[in-house]
N, C-alpha and C. Protein backbone atom coordinates (compact mmCIF):
# COMPACT_ATOMS: atom_id res chain seq x y z
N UNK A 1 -29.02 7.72 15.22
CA UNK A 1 -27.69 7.51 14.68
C UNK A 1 -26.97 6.47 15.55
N UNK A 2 -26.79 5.46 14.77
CA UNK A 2 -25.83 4.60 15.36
C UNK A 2 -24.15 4.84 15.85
N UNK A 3 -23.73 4.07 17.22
CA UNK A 3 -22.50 4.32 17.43
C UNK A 3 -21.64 3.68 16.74
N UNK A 4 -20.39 4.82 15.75
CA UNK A 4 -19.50 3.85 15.18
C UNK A 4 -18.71 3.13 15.85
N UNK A 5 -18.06 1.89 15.39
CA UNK A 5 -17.24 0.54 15.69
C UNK A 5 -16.12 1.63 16.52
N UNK A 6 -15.02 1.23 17.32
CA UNK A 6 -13.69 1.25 18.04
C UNK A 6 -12.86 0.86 17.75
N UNK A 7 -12.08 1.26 17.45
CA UNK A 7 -10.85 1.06 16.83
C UNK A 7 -9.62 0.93 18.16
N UNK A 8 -8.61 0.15 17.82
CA UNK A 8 -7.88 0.04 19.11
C UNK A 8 -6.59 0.37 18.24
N UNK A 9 -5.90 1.25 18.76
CA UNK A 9 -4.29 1.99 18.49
C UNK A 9 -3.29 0.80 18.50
N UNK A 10 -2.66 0.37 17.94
CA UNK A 10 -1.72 -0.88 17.58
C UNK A 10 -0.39 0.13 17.74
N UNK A 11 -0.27 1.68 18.49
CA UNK A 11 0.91 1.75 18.74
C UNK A 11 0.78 1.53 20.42
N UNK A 12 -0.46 1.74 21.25
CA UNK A 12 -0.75 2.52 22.73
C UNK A 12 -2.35 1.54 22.42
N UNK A 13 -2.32 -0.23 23.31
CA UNK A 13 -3.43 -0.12 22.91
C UNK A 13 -4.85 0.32 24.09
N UNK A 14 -4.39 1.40 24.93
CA UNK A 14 -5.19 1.99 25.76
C UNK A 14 -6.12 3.05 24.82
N UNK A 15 -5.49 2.99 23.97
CA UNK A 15 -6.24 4.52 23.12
C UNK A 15 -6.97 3.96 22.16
N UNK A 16 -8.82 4.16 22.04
CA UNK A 16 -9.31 3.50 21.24
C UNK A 16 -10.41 4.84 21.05
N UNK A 17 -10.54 4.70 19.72
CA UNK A 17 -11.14 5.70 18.76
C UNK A 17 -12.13 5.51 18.05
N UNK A 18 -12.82 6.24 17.06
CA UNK A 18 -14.04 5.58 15.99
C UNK A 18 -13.14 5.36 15.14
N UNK A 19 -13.64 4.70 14.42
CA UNK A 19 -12.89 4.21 12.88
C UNK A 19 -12.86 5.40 12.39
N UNK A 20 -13.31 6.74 11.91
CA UNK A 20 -13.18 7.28 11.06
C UNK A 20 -12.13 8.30 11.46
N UNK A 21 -11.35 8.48 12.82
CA UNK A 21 -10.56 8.83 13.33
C UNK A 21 -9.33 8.15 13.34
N UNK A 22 -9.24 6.72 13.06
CA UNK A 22 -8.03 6.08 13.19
C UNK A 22 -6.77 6.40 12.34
N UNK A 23 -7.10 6.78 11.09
CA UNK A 23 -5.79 7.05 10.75
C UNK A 23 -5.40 8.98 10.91
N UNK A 24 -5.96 9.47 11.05
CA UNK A 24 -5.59 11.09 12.27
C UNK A 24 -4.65 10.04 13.21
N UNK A 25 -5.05 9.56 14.15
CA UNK A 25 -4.51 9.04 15.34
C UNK A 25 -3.28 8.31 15.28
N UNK A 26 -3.40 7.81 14.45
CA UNK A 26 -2.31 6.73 14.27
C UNK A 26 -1.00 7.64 13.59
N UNK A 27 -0.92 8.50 12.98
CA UNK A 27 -0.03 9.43 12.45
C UNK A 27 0.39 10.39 13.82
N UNK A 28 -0.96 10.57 14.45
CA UNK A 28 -0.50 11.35 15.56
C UNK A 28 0.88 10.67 16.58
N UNK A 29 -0.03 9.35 17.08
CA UNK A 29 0.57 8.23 17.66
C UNK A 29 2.03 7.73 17.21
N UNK A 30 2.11 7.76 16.69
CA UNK A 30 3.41 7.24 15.70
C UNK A 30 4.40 8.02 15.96
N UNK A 31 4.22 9.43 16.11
CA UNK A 31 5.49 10.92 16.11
C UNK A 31 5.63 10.60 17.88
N UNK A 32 4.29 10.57 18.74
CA UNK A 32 4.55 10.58 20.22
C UNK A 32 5.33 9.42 20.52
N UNK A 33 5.38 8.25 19.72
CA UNK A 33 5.84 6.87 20.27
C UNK A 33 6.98 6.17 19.24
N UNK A 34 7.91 6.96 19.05
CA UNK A 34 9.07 6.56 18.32
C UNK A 34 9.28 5.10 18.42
N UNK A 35 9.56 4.85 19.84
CA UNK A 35 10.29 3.59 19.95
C UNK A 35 9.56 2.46 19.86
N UNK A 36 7.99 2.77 19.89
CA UNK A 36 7.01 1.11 19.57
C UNK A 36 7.29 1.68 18.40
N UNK A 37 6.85 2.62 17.75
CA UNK A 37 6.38 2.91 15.97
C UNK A 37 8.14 2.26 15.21
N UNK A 38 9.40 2.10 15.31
CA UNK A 38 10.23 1.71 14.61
C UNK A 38 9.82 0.15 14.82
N UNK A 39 9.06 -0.48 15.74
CA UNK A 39 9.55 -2.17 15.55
C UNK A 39 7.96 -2.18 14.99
N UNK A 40 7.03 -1.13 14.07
CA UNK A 40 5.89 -1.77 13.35
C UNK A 40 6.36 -1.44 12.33
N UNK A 41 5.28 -1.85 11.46
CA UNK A 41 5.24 -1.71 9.54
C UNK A 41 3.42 -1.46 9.17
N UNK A 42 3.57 -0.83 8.32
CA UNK A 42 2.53 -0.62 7.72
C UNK A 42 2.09 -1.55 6.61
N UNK A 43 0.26 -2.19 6.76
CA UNK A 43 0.28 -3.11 5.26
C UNK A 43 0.57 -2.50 4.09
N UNK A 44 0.59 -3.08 3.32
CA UNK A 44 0.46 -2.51 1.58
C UNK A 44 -0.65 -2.50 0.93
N UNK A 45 -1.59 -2.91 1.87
CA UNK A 45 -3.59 -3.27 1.50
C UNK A 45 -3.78 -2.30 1.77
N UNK A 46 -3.68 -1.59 3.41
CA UNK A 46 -4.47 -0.70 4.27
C UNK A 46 -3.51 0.38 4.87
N UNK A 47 -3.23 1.32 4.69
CA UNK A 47 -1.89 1.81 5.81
C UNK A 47 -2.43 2.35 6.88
N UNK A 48 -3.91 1.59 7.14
CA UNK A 48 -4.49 2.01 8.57
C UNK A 48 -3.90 0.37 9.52
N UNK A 49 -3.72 -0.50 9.30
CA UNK A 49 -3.16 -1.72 9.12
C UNK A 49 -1.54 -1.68 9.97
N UNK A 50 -1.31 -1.84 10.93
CA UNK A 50 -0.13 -1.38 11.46
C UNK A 50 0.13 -2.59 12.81
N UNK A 51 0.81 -3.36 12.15
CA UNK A 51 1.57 -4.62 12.79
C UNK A 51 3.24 -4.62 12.88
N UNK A 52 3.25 -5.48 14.33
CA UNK A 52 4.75 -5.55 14.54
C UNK A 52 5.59 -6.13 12.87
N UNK A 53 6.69 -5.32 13.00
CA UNK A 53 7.47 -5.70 11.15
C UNK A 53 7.52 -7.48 11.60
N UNK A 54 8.02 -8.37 12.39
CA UNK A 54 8.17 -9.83 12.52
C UNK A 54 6.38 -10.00 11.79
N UNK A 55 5.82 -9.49 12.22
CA UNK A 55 4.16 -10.37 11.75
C UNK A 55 3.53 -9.78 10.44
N UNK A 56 4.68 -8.96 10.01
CA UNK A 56 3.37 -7.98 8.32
C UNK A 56 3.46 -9.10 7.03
N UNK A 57 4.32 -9.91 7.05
CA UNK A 57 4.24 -10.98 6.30
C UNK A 57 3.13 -12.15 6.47
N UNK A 58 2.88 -12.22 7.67
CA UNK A 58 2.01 -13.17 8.03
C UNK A 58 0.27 -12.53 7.44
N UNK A 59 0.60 -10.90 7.94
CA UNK A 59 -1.09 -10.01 8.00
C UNK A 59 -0.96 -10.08 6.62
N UNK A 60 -0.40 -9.48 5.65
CA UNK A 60 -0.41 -8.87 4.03
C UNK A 60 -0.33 -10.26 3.55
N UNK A 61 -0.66 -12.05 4.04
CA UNK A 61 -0.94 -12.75 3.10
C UNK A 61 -2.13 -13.27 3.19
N UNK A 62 -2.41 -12.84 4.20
CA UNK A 62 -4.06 -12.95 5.09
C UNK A 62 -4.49 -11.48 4.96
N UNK A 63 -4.26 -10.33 4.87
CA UNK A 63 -5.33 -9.39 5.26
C UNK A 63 -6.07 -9.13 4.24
N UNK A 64 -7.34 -8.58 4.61
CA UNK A 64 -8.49 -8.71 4.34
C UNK A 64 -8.72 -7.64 3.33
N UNK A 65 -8.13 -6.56 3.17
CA UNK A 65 -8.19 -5.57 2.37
C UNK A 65 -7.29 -5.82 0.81
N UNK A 66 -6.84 -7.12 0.62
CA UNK A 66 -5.75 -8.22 -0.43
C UNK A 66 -7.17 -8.43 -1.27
N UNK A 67 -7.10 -8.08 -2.64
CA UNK A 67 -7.72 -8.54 -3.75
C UNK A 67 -7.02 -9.73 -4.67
N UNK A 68 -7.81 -9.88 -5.82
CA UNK A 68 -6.96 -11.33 -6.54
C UNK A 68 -6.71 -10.00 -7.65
N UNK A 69 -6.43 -8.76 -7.63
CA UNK A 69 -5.70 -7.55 -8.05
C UNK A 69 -4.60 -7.65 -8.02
N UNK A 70 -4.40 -7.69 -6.55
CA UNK A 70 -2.92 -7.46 -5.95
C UNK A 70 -2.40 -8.52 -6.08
N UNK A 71 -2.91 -9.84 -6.27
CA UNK A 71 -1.73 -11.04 -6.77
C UNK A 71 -1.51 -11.07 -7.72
N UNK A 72 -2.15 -10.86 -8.64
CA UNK A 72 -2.33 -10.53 -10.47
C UNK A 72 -0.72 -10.37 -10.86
N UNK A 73 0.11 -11.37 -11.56
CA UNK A 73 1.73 -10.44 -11.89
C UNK A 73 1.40 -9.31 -13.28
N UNK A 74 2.49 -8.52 -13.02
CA UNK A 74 2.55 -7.37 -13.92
C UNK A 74 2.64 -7.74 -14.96
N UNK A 75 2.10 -7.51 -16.34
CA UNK A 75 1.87 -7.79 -17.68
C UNK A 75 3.30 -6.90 -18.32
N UNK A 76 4.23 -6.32 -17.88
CA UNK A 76 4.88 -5.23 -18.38
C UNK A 76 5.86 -6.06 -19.35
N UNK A 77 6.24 -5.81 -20.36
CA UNK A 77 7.59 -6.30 -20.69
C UNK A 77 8.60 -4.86 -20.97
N UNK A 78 9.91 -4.79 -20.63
CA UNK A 78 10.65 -3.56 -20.41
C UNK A 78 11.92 -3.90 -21.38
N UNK A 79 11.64 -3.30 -22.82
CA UNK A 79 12.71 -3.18 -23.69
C UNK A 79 13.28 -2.30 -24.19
N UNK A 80 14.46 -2.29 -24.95
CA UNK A 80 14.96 -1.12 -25.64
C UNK A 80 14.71 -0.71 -27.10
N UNK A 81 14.40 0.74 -26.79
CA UNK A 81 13.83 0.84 -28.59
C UNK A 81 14.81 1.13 -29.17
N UNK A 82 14.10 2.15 -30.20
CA UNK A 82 14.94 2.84 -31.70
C UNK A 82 15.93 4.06 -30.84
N UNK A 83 16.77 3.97 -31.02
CA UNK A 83 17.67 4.74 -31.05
C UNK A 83 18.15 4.72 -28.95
N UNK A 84 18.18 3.57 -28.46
CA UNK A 84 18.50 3.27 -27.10
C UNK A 84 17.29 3.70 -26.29
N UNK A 85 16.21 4.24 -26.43
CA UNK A 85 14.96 4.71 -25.69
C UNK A 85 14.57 3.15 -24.90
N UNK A 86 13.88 3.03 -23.39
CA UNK A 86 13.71 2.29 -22.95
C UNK A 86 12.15 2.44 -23.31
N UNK A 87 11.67 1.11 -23.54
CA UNK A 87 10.29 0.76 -24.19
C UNK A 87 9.50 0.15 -23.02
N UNK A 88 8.52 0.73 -22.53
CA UNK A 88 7.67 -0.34 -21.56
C UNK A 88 6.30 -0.85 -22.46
N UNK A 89 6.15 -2.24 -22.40
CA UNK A 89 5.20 -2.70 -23.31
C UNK A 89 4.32 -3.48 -22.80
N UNK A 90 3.02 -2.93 -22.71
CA UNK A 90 1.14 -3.62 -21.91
C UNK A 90 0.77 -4.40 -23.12
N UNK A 91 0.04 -5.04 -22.78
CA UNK A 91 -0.95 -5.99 -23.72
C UNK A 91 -1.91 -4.63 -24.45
N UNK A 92 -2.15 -3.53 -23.79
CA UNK A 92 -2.98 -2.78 -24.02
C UNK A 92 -2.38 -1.54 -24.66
N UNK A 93 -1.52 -1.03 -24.25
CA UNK A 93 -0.68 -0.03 -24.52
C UNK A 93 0.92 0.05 -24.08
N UNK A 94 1.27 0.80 -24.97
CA UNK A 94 3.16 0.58 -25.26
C UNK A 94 3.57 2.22 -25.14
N UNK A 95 4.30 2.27 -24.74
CA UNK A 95 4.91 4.30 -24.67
C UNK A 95 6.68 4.12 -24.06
N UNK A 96 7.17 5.14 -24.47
CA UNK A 96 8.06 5.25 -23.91
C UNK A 96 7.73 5.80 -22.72
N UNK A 97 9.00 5.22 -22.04
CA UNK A 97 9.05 5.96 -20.65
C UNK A 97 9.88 7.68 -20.54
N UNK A 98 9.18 8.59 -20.13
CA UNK A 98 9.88 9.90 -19.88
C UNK A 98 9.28 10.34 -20.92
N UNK A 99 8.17 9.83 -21.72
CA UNK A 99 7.59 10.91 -23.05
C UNK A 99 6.44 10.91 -22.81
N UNK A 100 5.76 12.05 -23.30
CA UNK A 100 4.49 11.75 -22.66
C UNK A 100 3.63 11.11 -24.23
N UNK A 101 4.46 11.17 -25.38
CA UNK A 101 3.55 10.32 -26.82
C UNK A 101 3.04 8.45 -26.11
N UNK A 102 1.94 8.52 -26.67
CA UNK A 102 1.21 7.02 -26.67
C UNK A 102 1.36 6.72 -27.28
N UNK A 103 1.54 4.98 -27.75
CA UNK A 103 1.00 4.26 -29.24
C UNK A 103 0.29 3.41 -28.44
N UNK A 104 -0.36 3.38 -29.77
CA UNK A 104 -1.33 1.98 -28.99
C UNK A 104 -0.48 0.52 -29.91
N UNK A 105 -0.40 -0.56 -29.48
CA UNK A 105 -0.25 -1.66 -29.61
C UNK A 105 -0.80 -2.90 -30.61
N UNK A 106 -0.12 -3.43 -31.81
CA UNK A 106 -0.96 -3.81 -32.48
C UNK A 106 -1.43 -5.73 -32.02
């Protein structure tokens, strides 16, 4: 059995772990270390991903866990129906919002 990779704590970086421990740790880390954990941010790719808030703009347009998913814009169009009901409308499917009835879309 191979040794897993090390992970290095981006709140304490003396504390280094296996990967499959890092996010246990980092939740742990975070409650012990208030005052580094308010000046980070978490990505929106990875929320194992934990950079100073000045640099998460820089990581989340570069990081590596970013698909051509997540740039994709939303197909939604958001109108009003029959009788004031708000309409959300997919290329694929159309429903009101707060009902649980489907239509499908012609």
């Amino acid at each position: 059995m191979e040794p897993e990779d090390l992970k290095t704590c981006p709140y304490v970086p003396n504390h280094r772990m296996p990967a499959s421990r890092l996010q246990y740790h980092l939740a742990s880390c975070k409650k012990k270390n208030p005052n580094i954990a308010k000046k980070m941010a978490n990505c929106k790719y990875n929320a194992c991903h934990v950079v100073p808030i000045e640099r998460l703009k820089e990581h989340e347009a570069n990081c590596t866990e970013r698909t051509a998913v997540d740039d994709a814009k939303p197909c939604l169009k958001i109108t009003k129906g029959l009788g004031g009901n708000t309409m959300v409308k997919h290329p694929w499917v159309q429903f009101l919002v707060g009902k649980k009835k489907c239509y499908k879309s012609h």
